[in-house]
Protein backbone atom coordinates (compact mmCIF):
# COMPACT_ATOMS: atom_id res chain seq x y z
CA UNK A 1 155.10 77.25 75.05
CA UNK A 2 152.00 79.31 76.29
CA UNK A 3 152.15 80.15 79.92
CA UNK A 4 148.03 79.45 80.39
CA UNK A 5 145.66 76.75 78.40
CA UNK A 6 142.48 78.17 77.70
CA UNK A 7 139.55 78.37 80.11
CA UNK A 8 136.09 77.77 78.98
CA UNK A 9 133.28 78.45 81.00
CA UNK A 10 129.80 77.29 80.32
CA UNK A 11 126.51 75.19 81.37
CA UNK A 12 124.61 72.52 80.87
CA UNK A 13 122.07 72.44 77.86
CA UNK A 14 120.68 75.28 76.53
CA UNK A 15 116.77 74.94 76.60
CA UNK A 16 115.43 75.52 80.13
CA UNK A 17 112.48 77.97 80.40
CA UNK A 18 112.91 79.91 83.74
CA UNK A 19 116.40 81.23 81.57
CA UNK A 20 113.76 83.63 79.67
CA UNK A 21 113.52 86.71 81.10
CA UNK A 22 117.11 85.90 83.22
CA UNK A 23 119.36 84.75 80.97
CA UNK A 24 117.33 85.03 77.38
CA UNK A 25 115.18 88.39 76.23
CA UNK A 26 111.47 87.63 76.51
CA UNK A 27 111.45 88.38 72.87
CA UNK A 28 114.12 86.06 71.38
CA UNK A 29 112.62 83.29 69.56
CA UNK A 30 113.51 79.51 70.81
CA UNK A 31 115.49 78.59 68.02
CA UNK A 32 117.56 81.79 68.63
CA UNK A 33 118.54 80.37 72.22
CA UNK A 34 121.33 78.31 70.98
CA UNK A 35 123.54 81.16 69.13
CA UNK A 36 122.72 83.63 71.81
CA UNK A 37 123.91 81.22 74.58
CA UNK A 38 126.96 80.64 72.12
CA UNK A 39 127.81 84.62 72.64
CA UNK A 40 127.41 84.91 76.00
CA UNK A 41 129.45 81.65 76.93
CA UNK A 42 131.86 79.78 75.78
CA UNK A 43 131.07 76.32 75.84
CA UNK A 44 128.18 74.23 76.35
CA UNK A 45 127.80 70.86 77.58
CA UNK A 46 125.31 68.54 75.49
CA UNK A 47 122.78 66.12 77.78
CA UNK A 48 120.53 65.09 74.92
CA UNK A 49 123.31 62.60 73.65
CA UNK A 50 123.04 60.99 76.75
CA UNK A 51 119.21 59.85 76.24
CA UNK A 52 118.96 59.41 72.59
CA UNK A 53 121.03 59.22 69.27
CA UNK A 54 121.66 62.13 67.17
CA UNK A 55 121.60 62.50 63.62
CA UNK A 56 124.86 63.65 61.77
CA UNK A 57 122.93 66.62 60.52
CA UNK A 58 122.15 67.89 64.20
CA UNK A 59 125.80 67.59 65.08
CA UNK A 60 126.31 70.18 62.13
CA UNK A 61 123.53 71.80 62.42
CA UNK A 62 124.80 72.67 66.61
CA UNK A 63 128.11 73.75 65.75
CA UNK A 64 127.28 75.72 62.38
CA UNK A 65 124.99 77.40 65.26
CA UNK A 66 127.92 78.61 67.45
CA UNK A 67 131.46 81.33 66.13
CA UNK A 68 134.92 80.03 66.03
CA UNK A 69 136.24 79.29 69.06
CA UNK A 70 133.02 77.63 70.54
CA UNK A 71 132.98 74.38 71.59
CA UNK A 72 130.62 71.67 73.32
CA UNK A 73 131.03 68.73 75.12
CA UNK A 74 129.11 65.70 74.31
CA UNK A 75 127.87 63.56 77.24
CA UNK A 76 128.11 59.75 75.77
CA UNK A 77 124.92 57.54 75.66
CA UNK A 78 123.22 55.90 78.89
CA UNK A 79 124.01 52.43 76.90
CA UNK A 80 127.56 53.23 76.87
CA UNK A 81 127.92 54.29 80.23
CA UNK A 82 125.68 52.50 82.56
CA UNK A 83 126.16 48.79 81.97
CA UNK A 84 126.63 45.80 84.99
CA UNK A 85 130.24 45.18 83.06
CA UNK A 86 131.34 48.10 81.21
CA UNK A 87 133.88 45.86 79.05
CA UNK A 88 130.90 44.80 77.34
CA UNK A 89 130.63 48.47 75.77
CA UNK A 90 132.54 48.74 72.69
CA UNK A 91 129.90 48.39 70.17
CA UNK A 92 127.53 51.27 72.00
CA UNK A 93 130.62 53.18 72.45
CA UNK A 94 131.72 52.54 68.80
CA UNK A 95 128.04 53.29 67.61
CA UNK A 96 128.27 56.90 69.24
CA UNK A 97 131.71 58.26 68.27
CA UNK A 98 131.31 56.98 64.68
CA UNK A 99 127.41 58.18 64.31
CA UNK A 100 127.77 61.73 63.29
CA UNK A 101 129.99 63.52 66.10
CA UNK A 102 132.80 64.50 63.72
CA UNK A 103 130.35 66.85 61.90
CA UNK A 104 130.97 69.05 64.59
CA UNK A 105 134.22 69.85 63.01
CA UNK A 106 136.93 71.95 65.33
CA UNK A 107 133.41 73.00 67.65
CA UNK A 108 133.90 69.29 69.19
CA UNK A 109 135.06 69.12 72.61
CA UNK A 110 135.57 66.67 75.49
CA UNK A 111 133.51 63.90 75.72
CA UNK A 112 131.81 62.74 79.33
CA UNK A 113 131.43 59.46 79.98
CA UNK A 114 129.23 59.85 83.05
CA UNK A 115 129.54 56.10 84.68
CA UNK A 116 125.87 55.42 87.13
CA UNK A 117 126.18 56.15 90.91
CA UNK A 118 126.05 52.75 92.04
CA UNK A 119 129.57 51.75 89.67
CA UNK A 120 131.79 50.84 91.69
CA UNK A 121 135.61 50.64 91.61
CA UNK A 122 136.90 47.24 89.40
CA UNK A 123 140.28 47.56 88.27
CA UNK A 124 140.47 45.17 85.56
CA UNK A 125 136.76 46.45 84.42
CA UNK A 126 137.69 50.31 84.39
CA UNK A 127 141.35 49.82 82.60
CA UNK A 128 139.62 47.88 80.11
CA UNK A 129 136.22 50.21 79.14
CA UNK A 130 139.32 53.13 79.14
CA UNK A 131 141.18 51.44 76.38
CA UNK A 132 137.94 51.01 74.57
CA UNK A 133 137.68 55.10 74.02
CA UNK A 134 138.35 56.10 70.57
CA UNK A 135 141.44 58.24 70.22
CA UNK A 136 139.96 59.64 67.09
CA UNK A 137 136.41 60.07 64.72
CA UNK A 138 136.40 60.62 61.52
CA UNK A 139 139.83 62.21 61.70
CA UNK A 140 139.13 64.46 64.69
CA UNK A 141 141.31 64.24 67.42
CA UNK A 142 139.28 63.05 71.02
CA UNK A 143 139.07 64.10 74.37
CA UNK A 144 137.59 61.71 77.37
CA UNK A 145 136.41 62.82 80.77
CA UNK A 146 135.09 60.14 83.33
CA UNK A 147 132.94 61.10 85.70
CA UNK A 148 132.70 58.20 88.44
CA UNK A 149 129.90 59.50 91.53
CA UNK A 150 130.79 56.11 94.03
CA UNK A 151 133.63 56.76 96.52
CA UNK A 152 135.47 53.17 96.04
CA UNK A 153 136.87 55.37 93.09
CA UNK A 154 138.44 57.55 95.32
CA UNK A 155 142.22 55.73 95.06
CA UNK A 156 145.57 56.07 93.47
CA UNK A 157 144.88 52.99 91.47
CA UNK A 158 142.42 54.64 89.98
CA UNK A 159 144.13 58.37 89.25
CA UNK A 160 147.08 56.10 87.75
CA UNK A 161 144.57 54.63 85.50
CA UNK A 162 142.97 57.65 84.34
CA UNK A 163 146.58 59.08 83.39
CA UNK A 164 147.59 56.22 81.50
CA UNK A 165 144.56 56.81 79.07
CA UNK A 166 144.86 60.33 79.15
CA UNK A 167 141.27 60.77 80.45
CA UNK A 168 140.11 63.66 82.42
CA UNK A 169 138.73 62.42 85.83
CA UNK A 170 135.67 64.77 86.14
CA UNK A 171 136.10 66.78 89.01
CA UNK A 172 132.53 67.16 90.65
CA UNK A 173 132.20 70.29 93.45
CA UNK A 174 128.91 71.00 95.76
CA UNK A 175 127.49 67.86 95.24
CA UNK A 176 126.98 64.83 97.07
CA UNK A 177 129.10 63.06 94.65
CA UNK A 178 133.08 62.63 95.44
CA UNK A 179 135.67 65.03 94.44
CA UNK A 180 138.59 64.25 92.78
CA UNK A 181 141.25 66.49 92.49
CA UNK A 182 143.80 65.17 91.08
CA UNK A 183 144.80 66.18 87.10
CA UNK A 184 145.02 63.26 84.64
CA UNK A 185 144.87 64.12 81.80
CA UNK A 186 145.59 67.12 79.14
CA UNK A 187 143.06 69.06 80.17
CA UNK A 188 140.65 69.81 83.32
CA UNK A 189 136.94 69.08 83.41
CA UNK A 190 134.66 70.33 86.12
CA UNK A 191 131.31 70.48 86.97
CA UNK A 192 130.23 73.01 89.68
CA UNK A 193 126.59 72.57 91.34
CA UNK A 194 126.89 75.28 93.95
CA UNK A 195 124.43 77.30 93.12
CA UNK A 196 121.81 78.78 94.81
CA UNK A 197 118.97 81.41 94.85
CA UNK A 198 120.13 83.10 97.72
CA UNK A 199 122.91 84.77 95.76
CA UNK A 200 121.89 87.22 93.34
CA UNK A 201 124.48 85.44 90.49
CA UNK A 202 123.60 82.20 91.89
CA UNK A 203 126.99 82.22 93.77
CA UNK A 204 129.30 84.80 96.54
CA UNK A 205 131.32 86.96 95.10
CA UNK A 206 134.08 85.67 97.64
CA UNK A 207 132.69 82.10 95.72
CA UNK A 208 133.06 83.22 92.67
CA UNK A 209 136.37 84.92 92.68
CA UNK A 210 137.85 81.84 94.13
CA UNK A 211 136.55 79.80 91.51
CA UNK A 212 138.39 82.00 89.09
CA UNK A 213 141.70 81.94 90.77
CA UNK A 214 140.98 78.12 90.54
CA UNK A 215 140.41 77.97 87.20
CA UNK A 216 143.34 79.94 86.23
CA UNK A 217 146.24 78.11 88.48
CA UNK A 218 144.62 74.98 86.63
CA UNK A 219 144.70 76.70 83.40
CA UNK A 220 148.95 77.13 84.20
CA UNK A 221 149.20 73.32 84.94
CA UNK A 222 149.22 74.13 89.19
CA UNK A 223 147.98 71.15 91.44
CA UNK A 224 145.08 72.52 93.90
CA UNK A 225 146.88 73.37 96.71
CA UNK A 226 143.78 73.86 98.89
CA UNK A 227 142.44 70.29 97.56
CA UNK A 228 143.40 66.54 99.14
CA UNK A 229 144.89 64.68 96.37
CA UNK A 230 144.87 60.97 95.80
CA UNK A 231 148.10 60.72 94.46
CA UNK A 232 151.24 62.73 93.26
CA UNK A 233 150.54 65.62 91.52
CA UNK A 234 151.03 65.51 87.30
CA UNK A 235 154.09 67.80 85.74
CA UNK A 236 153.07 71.29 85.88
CA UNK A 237 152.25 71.77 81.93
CA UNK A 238 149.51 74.64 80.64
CA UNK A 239 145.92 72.75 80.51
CA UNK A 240 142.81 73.81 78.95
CA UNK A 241 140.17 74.22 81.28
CA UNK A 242 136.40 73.17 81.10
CA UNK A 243 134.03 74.37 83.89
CA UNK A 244 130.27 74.13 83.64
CA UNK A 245 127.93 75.12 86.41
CA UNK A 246 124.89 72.51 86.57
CA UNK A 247 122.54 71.56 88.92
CA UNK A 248 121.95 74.02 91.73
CA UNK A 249 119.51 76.53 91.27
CA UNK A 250 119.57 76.03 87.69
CA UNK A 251 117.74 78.92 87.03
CA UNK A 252 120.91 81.12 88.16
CA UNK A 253 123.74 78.89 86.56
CA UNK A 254 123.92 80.79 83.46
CA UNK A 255 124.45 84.69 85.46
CA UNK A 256 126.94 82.47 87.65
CA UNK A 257 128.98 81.69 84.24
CA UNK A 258 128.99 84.63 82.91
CA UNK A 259 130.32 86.10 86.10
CA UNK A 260 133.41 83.86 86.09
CA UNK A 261 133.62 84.89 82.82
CA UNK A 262 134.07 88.34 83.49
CA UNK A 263 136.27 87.49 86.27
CA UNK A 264 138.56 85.92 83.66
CA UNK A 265 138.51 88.88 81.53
């Protein structure tokens, strides 16, 4: 059994234009952006799915884009996330993971389901819309992250819940959103909005190495020592990791990844 999963380190979207002349080379052409993100990072999480539906050819066309070994994550449609009941999502959630996604091939990674800020805590409602995510599309195994932003969330019952789906509780850090700790799944998903244009790379280096050490005790199935937890800690097991740094000074998040990158080696 490896000793690590594998840590992938990315950000949010690739299309944002004060990343020309920072991140991208004044002379690279937009529809260039994609492939040269895709060498410089190692993942990238999608936020176009969220607003609109895709076409099975753009799901190719994104991951015929990116080398082996890349992956995205796909944030799930508004209509299957923010609903006054969530148990009345299975069709929207249906009509996303069987409209094209599996094009992506092996370059398919977690999906977020990011639920609206003002979602609070039900139980009944949340074990039911978790049991509603496909474990499969078109063949291709699936991964689920949850990302819940109202504190009621913020109990065992819920971590319990999470881990008997095998969903990811999203782990949110420098934002006004809570922070879960706690492991529940297969694999880790964070999203880190820290950053700032005070720091050169967007982030210390005192923050930045400590993300790294983060990542990696994650990546070797460790509970966060330095973190509260909600409820008993999961088996240590190797995880893959998913960090993305959005939000902050966006501007920055893409020198901030690429620095925990080369903190990882």
């Amino acid at each position: 059994m490896a000793k690590s999963g594998d840590i992938r380190i990315g950000i949010g979207g690739w299309t944002f234009a004060p990343w020309r002349g920072v991140f991208y080379p004044d002379e690279l052409k937009q529809k260039d952006e994609l492939s040269y993100a895709a060498g410089k990072l190692s993942t990238i999480e999608i936020n176009g799915t969220f607003y609109r539906a895709q076409k099975p050819a753009t799901y190719a066309g994104w991951a015929e884009s990116v080398p082996d070994g890349f992956v995205f994550s796909l944030k799930a449609p508004r209509y299957a996330t923010n609903r006054k009941d969530l148990r009345e999502a299975g069709e929207s959630i249906e009509r996303f993971t069987t409209g094209g996604i599996a094009e992506m091939g092996d370059r398919l990674g977690p999906i977020l389901w990011q639920l609206a800020e003002t979602k609070t805590f039900e139980p009944e409602e949340i074990d039911a819309y978790l049991a509603m995510l496909p474990a499969k599309a078109g063949g291709i195994e699936l991964r689920h992250a949850l990302e819940v932003r109202h504190a009621s969330f913020c109990t065992p019952e819920m971590i319990a819940l999470a881990r008997k789906h095998d969903v990811a509780i999203v782990r949110a850090s420098d934002s006004r959103f809570p922070e879960i700790a706690d492991v529940t799944a297969d694999f880790v998903y964070l999203r880190c909005m820290g950053t700032t244009e005070k720091q050169k790379l967007g982030l210390s280096k005192k923050a930045l190495d400590d993300r790294a050490a983060q990542l990696k005790a994650l990546a070797a199935g460790k509970a966060d020592d330095k973190a509260e937890l909600l409820a008993k800690p999961m088996k240590t097991a190797p995880r893959d990791v998913f960090c993305y740094v959005i939000s902050g000074h966006k501007a920055l998040n893409p020198l901030a990844a690429m620095a925990l990158i080369d903190r990882l080696g």
